[in-house]
Protein backbone atom coordinates (compact mmCIF):
# COMPACT_ATOMS: atom_id res chain seq x y z
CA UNK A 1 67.46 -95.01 174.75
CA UNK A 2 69.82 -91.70 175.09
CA UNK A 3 72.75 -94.53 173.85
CA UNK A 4 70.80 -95.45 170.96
CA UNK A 5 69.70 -92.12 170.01
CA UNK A 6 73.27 -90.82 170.04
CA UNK A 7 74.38 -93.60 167.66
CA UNK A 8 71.65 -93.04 165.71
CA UNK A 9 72.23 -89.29 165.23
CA UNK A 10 76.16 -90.37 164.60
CA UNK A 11 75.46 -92.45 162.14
CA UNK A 12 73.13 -89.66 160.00
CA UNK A 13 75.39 -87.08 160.42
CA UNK A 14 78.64 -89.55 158.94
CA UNK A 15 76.03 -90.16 156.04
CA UNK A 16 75.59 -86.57 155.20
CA UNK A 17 78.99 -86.03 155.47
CA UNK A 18 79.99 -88.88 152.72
CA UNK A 19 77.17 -87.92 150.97
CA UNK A 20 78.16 -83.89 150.65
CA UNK A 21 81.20 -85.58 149.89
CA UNK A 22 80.00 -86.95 146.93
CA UNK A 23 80.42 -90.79 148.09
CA UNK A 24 77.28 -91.98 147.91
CA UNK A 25 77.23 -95.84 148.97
CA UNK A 26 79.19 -94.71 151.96
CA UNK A 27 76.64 -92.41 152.90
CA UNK A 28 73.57 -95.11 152.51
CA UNK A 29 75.35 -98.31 154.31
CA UNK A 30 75.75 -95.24 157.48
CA UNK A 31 71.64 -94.33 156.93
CA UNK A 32 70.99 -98.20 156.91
CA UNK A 33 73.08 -98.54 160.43
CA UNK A 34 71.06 -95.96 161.75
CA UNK A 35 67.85 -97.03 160.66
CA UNK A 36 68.67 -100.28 162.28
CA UNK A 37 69.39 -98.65 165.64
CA UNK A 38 66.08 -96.67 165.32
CA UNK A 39 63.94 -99.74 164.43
CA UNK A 40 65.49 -101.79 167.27
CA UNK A 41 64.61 -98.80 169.83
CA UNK A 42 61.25 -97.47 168.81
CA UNK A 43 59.31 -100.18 166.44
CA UNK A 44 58.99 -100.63 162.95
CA UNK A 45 56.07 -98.85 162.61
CA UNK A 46 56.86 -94.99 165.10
CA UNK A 47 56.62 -92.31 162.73
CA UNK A 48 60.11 -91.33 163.12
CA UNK A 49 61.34 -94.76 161.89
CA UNK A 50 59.17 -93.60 158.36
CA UNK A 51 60.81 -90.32 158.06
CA UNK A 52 64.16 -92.25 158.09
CA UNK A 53 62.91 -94.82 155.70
CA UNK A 54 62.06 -92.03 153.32
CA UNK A 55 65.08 -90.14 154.00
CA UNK A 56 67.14 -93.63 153.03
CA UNK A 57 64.97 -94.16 149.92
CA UNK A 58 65.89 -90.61 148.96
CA UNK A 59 69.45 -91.66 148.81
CA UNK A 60 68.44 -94.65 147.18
CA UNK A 61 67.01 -93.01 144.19
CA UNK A 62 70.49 -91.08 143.75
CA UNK A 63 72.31 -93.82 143.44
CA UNK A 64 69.89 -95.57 140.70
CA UNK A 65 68.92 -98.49 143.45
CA UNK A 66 65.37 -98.38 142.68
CA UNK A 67 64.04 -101.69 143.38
CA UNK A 68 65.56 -100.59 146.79
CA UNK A 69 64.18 -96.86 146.96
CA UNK A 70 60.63 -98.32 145.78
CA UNK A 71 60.80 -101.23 149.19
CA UNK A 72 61.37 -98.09 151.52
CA UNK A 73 58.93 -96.02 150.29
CA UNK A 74 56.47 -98.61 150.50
CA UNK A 75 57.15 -99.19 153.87
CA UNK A 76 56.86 -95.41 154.35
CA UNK A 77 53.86 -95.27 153.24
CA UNK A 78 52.28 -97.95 155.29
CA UNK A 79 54.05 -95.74 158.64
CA UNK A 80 52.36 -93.19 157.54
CA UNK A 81 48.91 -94.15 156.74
CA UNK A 82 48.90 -95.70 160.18
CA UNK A 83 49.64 -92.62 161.99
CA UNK A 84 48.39 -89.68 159.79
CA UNK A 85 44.98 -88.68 158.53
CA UNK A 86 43.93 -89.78 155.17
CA UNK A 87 45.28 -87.59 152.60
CA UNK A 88 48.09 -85.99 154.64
CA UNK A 89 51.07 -83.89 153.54
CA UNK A 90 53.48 -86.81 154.55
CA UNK A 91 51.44 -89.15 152.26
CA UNK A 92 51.61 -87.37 149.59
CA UNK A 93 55.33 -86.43 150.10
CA UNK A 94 55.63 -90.50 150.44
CA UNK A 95 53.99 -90.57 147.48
CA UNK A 96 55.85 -87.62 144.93
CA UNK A 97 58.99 -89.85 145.66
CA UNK A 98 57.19 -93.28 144.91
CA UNK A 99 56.26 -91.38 141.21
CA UNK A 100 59.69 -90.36 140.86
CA UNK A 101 61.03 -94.37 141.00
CA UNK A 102 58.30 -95.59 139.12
CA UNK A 103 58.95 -93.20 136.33
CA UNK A 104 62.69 -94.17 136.61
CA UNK A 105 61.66 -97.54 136.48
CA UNK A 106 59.57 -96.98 133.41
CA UNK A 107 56.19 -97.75 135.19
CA UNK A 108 54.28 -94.48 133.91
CA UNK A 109 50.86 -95.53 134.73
CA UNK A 110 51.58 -95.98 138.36
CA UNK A 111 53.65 -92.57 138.64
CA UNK A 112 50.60 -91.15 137.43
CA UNK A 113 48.28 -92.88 139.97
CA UNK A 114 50.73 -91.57 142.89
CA UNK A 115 51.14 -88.19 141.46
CA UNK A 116 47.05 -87.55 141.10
CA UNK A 117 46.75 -88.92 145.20
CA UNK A 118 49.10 -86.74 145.55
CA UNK A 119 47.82 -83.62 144.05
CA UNK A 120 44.81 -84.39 145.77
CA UNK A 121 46.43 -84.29 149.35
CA UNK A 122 48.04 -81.08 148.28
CA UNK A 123 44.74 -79.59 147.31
CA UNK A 124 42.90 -80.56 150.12
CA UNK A 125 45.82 -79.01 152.87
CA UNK A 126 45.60 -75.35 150.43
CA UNK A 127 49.02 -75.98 149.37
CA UNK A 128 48.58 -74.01 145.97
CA UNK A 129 52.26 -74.01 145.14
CA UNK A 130 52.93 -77.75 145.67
CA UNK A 131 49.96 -78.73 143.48
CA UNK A 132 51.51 -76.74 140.64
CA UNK A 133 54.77 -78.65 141.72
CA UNK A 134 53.15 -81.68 141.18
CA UNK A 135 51.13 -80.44 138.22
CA UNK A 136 54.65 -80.08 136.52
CA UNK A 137 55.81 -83.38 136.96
CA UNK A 138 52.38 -85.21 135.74
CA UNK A 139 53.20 -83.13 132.76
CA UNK A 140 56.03 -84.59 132.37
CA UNK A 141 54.24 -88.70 132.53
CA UNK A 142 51.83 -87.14 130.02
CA UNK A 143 54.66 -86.40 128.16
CA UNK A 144 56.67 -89.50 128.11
CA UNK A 145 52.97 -91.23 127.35
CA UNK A 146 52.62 -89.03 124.16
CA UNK A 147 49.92 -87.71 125.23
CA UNK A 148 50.65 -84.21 124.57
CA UNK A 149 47.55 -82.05 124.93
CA UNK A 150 47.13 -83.41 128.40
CA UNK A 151 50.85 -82.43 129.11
CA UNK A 152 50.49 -78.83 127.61
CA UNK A 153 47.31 -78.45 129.94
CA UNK A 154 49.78 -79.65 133.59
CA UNK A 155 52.32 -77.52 132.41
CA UNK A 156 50.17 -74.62 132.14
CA UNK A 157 48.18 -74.60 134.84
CA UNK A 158 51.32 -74.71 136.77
CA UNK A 159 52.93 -72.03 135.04
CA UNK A 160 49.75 -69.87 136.50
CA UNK A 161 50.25 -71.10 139.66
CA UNK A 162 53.97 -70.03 139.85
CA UNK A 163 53.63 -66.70 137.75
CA UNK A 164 51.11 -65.24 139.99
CA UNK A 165 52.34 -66.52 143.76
CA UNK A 166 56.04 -66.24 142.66
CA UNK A 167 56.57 -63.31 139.76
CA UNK A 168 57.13 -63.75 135.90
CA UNK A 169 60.90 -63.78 136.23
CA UNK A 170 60.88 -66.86 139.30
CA UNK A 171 62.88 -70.16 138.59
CA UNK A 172 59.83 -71.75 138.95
CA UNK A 173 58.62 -70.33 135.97
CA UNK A 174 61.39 -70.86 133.97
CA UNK A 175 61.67 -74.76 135.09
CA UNK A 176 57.99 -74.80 133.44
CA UNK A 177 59.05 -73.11 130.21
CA UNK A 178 61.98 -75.71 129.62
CA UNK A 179 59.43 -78.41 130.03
CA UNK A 180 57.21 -76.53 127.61
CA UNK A 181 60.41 -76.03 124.99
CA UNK A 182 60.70 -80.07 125.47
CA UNK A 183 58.07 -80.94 124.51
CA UNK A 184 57.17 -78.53 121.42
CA UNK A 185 60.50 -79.41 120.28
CA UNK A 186 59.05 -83.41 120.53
CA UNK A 187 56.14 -82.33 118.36
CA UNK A 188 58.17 -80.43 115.58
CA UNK A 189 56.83 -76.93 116.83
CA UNK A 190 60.95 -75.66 116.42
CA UNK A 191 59.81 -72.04 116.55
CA UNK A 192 57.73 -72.34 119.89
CA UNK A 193 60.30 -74.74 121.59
CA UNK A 194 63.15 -72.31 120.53
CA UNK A 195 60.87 -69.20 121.82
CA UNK A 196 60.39 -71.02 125.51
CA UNK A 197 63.95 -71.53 125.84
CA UNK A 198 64.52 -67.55 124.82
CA UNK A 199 62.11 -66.87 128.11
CA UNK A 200 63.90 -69.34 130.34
CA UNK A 201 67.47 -68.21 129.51
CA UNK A 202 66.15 -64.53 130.59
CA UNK A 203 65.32 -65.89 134.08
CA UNK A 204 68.11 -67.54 134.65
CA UNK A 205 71.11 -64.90 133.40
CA UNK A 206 69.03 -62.63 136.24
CA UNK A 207 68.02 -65.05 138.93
CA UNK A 208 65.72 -63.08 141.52
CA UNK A 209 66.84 -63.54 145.15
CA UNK A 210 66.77 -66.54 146.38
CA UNK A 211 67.16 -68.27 143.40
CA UNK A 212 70.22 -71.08 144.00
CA UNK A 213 73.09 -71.92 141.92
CA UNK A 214 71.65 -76.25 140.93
CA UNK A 215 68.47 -74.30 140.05
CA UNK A 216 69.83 -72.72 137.09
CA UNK A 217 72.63 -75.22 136.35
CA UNK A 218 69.66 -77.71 135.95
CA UNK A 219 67.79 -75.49 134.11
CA UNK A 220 71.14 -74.62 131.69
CA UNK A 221 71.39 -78.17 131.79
CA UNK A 222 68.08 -79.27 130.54
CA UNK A 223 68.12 -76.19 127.45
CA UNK A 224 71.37 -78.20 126.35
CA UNK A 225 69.59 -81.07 125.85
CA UNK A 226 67.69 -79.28 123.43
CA UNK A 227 69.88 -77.29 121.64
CA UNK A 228 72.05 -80.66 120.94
CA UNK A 229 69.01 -82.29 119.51
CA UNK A 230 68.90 -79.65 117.24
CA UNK A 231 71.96 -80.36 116.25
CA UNK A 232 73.66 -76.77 117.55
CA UNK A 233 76.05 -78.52 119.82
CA UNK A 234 78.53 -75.21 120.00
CA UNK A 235 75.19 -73.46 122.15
CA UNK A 236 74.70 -76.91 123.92
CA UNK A 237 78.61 -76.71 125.09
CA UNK A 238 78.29 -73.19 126.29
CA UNK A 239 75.38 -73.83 128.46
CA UNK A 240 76.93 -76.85 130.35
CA UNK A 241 79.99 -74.85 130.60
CA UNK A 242 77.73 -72.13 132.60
CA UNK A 243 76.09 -74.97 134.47
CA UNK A 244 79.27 -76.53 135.35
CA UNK A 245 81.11 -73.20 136.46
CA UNK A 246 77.72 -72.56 139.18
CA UNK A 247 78.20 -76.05 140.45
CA UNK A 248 81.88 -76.72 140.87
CA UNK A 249 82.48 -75.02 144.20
CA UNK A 250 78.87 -76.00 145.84
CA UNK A 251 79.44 -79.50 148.03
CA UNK A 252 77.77 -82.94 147.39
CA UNK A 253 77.42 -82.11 143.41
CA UNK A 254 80.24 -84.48 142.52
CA UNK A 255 77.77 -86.79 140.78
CA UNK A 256 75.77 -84.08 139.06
CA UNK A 257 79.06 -82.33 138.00
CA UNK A 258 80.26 -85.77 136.13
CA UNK A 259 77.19 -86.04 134.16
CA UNK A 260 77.58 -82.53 133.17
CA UNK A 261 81.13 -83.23 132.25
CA UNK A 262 79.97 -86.27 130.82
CA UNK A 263 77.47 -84.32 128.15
CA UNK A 264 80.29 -81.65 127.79
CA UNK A 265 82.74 -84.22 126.63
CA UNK A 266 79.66 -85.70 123.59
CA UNK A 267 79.69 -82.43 122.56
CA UNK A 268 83.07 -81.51 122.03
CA UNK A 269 83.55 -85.30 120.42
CA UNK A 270 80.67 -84.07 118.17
CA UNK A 271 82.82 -81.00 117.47
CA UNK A 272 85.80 -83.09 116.38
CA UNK A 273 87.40 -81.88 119.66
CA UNK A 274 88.75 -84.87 120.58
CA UNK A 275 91.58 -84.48 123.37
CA UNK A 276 89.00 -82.20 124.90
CA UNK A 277 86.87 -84.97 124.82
CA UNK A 278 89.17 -87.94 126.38
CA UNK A 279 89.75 -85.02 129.39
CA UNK A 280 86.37 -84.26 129.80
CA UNK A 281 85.16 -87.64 129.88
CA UNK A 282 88.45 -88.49 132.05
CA UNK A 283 87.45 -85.91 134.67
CA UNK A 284 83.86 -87.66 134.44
CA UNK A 285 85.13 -91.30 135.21
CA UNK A 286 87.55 -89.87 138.25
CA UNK A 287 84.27 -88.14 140.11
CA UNK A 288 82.15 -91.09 139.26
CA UNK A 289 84.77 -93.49 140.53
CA UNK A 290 84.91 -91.82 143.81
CA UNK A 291 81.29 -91.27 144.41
CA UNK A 292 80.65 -95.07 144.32
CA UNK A 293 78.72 -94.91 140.91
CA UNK A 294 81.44 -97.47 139.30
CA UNK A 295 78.76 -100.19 138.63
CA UNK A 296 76.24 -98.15 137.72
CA UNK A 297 75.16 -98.72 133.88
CA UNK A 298 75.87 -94.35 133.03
CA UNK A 299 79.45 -95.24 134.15
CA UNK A 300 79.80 -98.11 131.89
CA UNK A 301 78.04 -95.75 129.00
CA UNK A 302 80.94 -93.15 129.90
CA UNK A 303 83.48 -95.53 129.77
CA UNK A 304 82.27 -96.34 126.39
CA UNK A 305 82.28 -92.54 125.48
CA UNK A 306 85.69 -92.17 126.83
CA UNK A 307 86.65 -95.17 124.60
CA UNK A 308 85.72 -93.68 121.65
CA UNK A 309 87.68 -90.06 122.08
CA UNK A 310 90.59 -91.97 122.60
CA UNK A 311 90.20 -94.05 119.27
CA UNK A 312 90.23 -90.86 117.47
CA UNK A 313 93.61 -89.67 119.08
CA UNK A 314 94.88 -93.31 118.31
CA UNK A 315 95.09 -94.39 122.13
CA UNK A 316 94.12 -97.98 120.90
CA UNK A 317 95.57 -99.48 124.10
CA UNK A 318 93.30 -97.18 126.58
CA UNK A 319 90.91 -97.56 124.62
CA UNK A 320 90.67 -101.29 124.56
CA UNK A 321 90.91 -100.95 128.62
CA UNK A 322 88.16 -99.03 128.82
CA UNK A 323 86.25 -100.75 126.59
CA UNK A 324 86.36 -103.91 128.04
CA UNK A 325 85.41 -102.14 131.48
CA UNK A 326 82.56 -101.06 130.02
CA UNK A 327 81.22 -104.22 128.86
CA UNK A 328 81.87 -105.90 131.82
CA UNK A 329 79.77 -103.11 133.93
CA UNK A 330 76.65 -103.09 130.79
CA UNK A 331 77.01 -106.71 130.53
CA UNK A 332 76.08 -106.66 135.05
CA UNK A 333 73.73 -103.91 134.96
CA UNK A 334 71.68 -104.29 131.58
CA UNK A 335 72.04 -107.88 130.26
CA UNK A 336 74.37 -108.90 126.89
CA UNK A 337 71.28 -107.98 124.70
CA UNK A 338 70.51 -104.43 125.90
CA UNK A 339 71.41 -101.68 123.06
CA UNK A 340 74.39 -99.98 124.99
CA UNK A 341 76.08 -103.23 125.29
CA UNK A 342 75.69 -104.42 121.62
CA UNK A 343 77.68 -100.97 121.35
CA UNK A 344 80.45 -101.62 123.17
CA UNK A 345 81.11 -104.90 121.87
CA UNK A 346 81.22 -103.69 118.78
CA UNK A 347 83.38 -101.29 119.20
CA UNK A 348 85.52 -103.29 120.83
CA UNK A 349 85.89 -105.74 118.39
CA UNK A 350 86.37 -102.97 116.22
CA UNK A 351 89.22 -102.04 118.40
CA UNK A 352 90.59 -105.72 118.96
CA UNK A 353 90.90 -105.86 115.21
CA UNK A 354 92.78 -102.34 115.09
CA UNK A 355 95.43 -104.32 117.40
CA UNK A 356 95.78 -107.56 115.14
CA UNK A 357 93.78 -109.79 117.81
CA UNK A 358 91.63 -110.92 115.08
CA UNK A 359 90.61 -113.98 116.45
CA UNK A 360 89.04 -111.85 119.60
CA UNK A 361 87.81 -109.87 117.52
CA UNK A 362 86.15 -113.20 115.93
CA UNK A 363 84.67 -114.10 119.40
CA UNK A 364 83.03 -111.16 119.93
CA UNK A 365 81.72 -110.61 116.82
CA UNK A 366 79.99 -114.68 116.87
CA UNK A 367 78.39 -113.82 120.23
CA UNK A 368 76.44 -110.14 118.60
CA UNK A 369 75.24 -111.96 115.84
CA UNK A 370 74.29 -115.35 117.87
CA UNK A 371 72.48 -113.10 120.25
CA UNK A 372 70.88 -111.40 117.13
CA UNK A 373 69.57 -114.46 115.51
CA UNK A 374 68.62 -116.01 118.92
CA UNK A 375 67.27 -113.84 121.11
CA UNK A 376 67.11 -109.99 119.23
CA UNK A 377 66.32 -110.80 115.42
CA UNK A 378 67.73 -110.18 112.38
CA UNK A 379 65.53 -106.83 111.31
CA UNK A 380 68.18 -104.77 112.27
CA UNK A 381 70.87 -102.79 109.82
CA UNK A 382 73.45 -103.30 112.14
CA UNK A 383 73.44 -107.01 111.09
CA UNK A 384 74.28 -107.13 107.44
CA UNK A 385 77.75 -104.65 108.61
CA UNK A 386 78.23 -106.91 111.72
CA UNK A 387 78.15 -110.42 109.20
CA UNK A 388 80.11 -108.73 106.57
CA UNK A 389 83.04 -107.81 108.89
CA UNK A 390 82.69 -111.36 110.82
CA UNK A 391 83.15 -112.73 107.28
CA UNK A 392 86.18 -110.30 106.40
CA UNK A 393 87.87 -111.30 109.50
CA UNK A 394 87.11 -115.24 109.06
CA UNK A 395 88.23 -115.14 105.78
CA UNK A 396 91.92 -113.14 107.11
CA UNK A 397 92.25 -116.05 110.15
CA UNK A 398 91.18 -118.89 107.39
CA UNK A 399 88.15 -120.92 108.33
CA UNK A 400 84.43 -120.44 108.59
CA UNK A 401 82.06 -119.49 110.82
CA UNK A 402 80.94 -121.88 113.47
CA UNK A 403 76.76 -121.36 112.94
CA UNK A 404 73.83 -123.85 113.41
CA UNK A 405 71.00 -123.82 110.92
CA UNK A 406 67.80 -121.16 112.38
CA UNK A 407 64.53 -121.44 112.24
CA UNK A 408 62.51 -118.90 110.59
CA UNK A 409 61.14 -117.90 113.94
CA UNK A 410 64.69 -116.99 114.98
CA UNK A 411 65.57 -115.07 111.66
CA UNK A 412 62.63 -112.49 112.05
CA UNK A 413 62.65 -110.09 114.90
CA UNK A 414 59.13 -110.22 116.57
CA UNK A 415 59.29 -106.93 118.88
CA UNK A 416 60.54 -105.33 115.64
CA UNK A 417 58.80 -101.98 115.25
CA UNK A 418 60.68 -101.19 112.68
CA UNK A 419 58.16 -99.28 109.86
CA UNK A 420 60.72 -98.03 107.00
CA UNK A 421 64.06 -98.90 106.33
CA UNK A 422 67.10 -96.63 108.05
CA UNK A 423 70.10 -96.54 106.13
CA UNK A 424 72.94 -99.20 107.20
CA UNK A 425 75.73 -97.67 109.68
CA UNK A 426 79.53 -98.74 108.31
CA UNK A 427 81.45 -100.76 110.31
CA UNK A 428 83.38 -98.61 112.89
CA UNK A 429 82.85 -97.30 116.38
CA UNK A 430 79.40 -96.46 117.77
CA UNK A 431 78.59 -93.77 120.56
């Protein structure tokens, strides 16, 4: 037992290490040897084994394995109900995390079920503070349900949780008034959004004790959001900038520090900055590389990003590399007809015809509009650009396109939600 225990504890410790170190499959195939050991010596169902499951579902969830994350904390859950009283802290820690996946997986209604069990645990162990916690993030499934009044009521009651256990000028407080900004800048209420932000941006340029550095470079992070999708990019820049000088000498924030880069390097493509851009997005790739995220679908997106900076400085070659990267990591992690794939192979045809390789350029362009008119529908503006071009460039090679006659059922897009026209993108790149 003293053997296993010792390999056990070995095998932790070498996952925190990769994991501080920013390499995150390293760290999880170490928590997975040690789980093993643990299982094999106490059970499947000791307590101890649970704590580890959760712990390795935790991990999970940062590297974007939900399906994964979601069979741990399952069986976490089940450990605990077995050992703990109904409606214990540990169940509804078990359960925070399961709302977490399911929202990342897109399954609001159950987050919402977990996070009300939950708050209910909370309430009935007088944990004041948590409840508010958790009353934040069911604002935040309200929210992504549209159902705004009932999001506006979580976030408040949480904000007078925090303001009068914590202070007015806590983190806490300021988390809740960038949720608040969010979503009255989702309703068109620009002047109350914009006012929230004001309050948050006090708290964080003078933290109270206590307050850590990834609180208010997530906090700087999430305003940026905002100010970008008012189209003030310059502000957005300067925030992640702030966010990104807090984070880059605190361990295991590799990953976090990429996507910050990786916004940093939109914004200054936005801003016509475009050798800014290709380094930002450059320095991105490197940390995401490293921290074993180089399958996951935001690292094919960044590739794609990446691409397009270096287009604009007339890096056709790189760009082309990196394009085709990208599909082949979209085309793995989010199917041929997702929306962020479409992209890329349309940009890279659009690069493949900057080179003279018309005929791939050809290929590419037959398989967007065959998976259009066979599996996506026609009711989309992109098509008319993508069959004109496919025409220009069958018409420079000499010979027709290769198409089968459609049914009528096949030329109308039946998920198409589409209620007034947009106008029609030019052929070209796409972000």
């Amino acid at each position: 037992m003293d053997h296993a225990l010792a390999g056990f504890s070995g095998y932790m410790q070498l996952g925190d290490t990769y994991s501080m170190l920013g390499q995150v499959d390293k760290s999880i195939e170490c928590y997975e040897k040690g789980l093993q050991i643990q299982i094999e010596s106490l059970g499947e169902i000791d307590p101890r084994v649970g704590e580890t499951c959760r712990y390795l579902a935790e991990a999970h969830v940062q590297a974007m394995n939900f399906d994964k994350a979601e069979e741990l904390c399952k069986k976490t859950l089940e450990i605990h109900k077995a050992h703990s009283e109904p409606a214990s802290i540990e169940e509804a820690a078990d359960r925070r995390l399961m709302a977490i996946i399911c929202e990342a997986k897109g399954d609001y209604e159950s987050a919402l079920e977990h996070l009300v069990l939950a708050s209910m645990a909370m309430i009935a162990n007088g944990q004041d503070n948590e409840v508010a916690a958790i009353d934040v993030s069911i604002g935040n499934i309200y929210m992504s349900l549209c159902r705004f009044d009932e999001a506006v009521f979580s976030y408040q009651k949480a904000l007078t949780v925090f303001k009068s256990s914590k202070g007015d000028h806590h983190p806490s407080v300021a988390s809740v008034f960038v949720r608040l900004a969010d979503l009255y800048h989702r309703t068109g209420k620009l002047r109350e959004s914009k006012s929230y932000c004001e309050n948050a941006l006090r708290i964080y340029a003078k933290p109270v004790p206590g307050t850590t550095a990834e609180e208010i470079a997530g906090g700087l992070t999430e305003i940026s959001a905002i100010f970008e999708s008012v189209d003030e990019p310059e502000e957005a820049l300067k925030l992640l900038q702030k966010a990104m000088k807090l984070l880059e000498d605190k361990p295991g924030q590799q990953s976090t520090i990429a996507g910050i880069e990786a916004r940093m390097g939109v914004m200054l493509y936005i801003l016509g900055r475009y050798e800014e851009a290709r380094n930002s997005f450059e320095s991105a790739v490197t940390k995401l590389r490293s921290s074993g995220e180089r399958k996951s679908a935001f690292f094919g997106v960044v590739l794609n990003q990446m691409g397009l900076a270096c287009v604009q400085l007339f890096k056709i070659d790189e760009a082309c590399e990196l394009f085709e990267e990208a599909r082949r990591i979209l085309e793995k992690e989010c199917g041929p007809c997702h929306q962020d794939t479409i992209g890329v192979y349309s940009n890279l045809a659009a690069t493949y015809d900057a080179m003279g390789r018309v005929e791939d350029a050809i290929e590419i362009l037959e398989h967007v509009l065959k998976l259009r008119e066979e599996k996506l529908g026609i009711a989309n503006p992109d098509f008319e650009d993508e069959k004109s071009r496919l025409a220009e460039l069958l018409k420079e090679a000499g010979r027709a396109r290769n198409k089968k006659a459609k049914s009528l059922e096949n030329l109308i897009d039946p998920n198409s939600r589409r209620t007034k026209k947009e106008p029609t993108k030019k052929w070209g790149f796409r972000i």
